[in-house]
Protein backbone atom coordinates (compact mmCIF):
# COMPACT_ATOMS: atom_id res chain seq x y z
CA UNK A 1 0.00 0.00 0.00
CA UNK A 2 2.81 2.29 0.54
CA UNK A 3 4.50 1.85 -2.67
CA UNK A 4 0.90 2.71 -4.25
CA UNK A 5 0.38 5.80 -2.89
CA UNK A 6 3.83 7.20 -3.10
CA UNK A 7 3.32 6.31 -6.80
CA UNK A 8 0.08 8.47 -6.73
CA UNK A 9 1.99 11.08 -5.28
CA UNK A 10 4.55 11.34 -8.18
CA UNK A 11 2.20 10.93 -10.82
CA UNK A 12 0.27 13.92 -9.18
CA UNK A 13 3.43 15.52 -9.12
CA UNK A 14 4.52 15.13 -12.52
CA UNK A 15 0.81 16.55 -13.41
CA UNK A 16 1.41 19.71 -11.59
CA UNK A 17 4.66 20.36 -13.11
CA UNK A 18 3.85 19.42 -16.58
CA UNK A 19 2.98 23.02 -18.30
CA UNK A 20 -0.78 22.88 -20.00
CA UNK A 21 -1.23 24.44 -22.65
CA UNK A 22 -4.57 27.35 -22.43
CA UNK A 23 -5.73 27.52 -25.71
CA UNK A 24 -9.55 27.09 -25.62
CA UNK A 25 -12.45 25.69 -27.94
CA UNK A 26 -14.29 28.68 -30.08
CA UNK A 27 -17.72 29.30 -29.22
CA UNK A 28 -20.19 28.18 -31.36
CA UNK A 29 -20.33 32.03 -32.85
CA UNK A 30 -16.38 32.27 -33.41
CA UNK A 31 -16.26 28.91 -35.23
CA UNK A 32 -18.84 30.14 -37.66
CA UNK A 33 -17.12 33.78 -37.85
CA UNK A 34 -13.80 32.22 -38.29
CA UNK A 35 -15.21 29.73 -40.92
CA UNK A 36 -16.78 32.07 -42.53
CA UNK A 37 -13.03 34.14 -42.81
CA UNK A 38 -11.78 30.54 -43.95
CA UNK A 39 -13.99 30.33 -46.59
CA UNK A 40 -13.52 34.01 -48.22
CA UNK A 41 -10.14 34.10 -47.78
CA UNK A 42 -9.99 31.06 -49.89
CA UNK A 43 -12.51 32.33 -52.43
CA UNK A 44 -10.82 35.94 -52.72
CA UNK A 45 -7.91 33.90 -53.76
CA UNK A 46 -9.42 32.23 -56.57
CA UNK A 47 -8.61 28.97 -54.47
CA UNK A 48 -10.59 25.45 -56.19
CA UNK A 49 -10.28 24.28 -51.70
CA UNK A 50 -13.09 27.18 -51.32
CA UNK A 51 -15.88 25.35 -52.36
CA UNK A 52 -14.92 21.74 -50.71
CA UNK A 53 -12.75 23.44 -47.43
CA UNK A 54 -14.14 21.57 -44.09
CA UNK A 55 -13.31 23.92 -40.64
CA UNK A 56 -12.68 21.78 -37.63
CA UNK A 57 -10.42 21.82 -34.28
CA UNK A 58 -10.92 25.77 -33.92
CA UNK A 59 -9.02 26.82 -30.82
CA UNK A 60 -8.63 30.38 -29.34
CA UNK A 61 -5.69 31.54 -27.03
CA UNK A 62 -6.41 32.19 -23.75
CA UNK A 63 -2.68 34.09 -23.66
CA UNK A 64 -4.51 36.72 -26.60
CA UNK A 65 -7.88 36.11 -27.36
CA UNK A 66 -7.04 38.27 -30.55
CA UNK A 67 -5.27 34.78 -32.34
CA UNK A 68 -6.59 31.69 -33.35
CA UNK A 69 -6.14 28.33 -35.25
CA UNK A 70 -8.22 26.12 -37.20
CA UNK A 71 -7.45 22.63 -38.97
CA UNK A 72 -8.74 22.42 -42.53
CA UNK A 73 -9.30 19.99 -44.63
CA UNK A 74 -10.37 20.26 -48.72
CA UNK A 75 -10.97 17.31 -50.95
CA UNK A 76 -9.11 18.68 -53.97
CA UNK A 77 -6.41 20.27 -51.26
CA UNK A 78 -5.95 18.56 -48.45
CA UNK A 79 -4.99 19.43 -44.96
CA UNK A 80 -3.78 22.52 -43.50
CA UNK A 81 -3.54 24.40 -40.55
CA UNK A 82 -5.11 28.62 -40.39
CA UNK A 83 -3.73 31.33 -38.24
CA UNK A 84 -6.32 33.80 -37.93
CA UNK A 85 -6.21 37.49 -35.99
CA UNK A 86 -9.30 39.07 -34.92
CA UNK A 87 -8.82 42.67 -36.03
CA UNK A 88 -11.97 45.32 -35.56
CA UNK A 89 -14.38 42.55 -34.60
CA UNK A 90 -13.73 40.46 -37.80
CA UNK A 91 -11.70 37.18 -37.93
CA UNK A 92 -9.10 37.36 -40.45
CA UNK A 93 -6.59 34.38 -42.11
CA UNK A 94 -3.22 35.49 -42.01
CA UNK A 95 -1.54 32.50 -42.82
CA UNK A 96 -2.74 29.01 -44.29
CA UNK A 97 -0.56 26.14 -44.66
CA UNK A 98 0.93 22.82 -43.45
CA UNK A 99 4.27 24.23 -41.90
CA UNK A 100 5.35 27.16 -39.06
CA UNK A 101 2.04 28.59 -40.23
CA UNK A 102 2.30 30.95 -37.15
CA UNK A 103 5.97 32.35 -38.41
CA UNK A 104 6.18 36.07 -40.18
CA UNK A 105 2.89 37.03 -39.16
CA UNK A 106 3.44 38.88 -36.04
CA UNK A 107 1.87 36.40 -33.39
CA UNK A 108 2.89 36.83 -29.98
CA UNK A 109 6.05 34.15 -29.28
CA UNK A 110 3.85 33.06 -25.99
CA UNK A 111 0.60 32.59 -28.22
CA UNK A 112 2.82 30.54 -30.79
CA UNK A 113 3.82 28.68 -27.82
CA UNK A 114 -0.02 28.01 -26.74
CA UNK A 115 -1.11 27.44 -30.20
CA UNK A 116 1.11 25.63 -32.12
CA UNK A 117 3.42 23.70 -29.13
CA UNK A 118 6.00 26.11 -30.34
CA UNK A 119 8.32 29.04 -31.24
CA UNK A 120 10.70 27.74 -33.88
CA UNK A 121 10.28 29.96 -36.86
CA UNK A 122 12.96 30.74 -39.37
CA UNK A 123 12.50 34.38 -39.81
């Protein structure tokens, strides 16, 4: 019984000191605000993902509730992550892609941290 609970103990332990990261599920009303961004952004573009792009996994820093990321999917595209800035109330895509999509773009190093698990950009 002792060994148990001093096992308990260090897995609680480990827990407390593990860092968690704070990003946070959109509201119903930002997933269909940043979709909605998603889906123009692609269209201004002239993209062919526009019309087949599928938003899910929309998460919100808790760090700056001004960024955001979504995972997107197309049929005639495939998969890619979207860094999105709220900037006067509207959700906008500032990067789309499948690598350091959070680099160049002026996001926060701690909010790339939260987001995206890190702050490894080349530029």
């Amino acid at each position: 019984m002792r060994r148990f609970s001093g096992v308990l103990v260090a897995l609680a332990l480990l827990g407390a000191a593990a860092p968690a990261l704070a990003e946070r599920p959109a509201s119903p009303a930002e997933k269909a605000a940043i979709t909605k961004a998603i889906k123009r952004s692609l269209k201004q573009q002239g993209s062919p993902a526009a019309s087949t792009v599928r938003v899910s996994s929309v998460k919100v820093s808790t760090k700056n509730g001004h960024w955001a990321i979504a995972s997107v999917h197309a049929r005639n595209a495939g998969a890619a992550s979207v860094a999105l800035q709220r900037r006067r109330g509207a959700w906008k895509v500032r990067n789309l892609g499948t690598a350091q999509v959070q680099c160049g773009i002026g996001m926060p190093k701690a909010v790339q941290k939260e987001l995206f698990g890190s702050t490894n950009c080349r530029d």
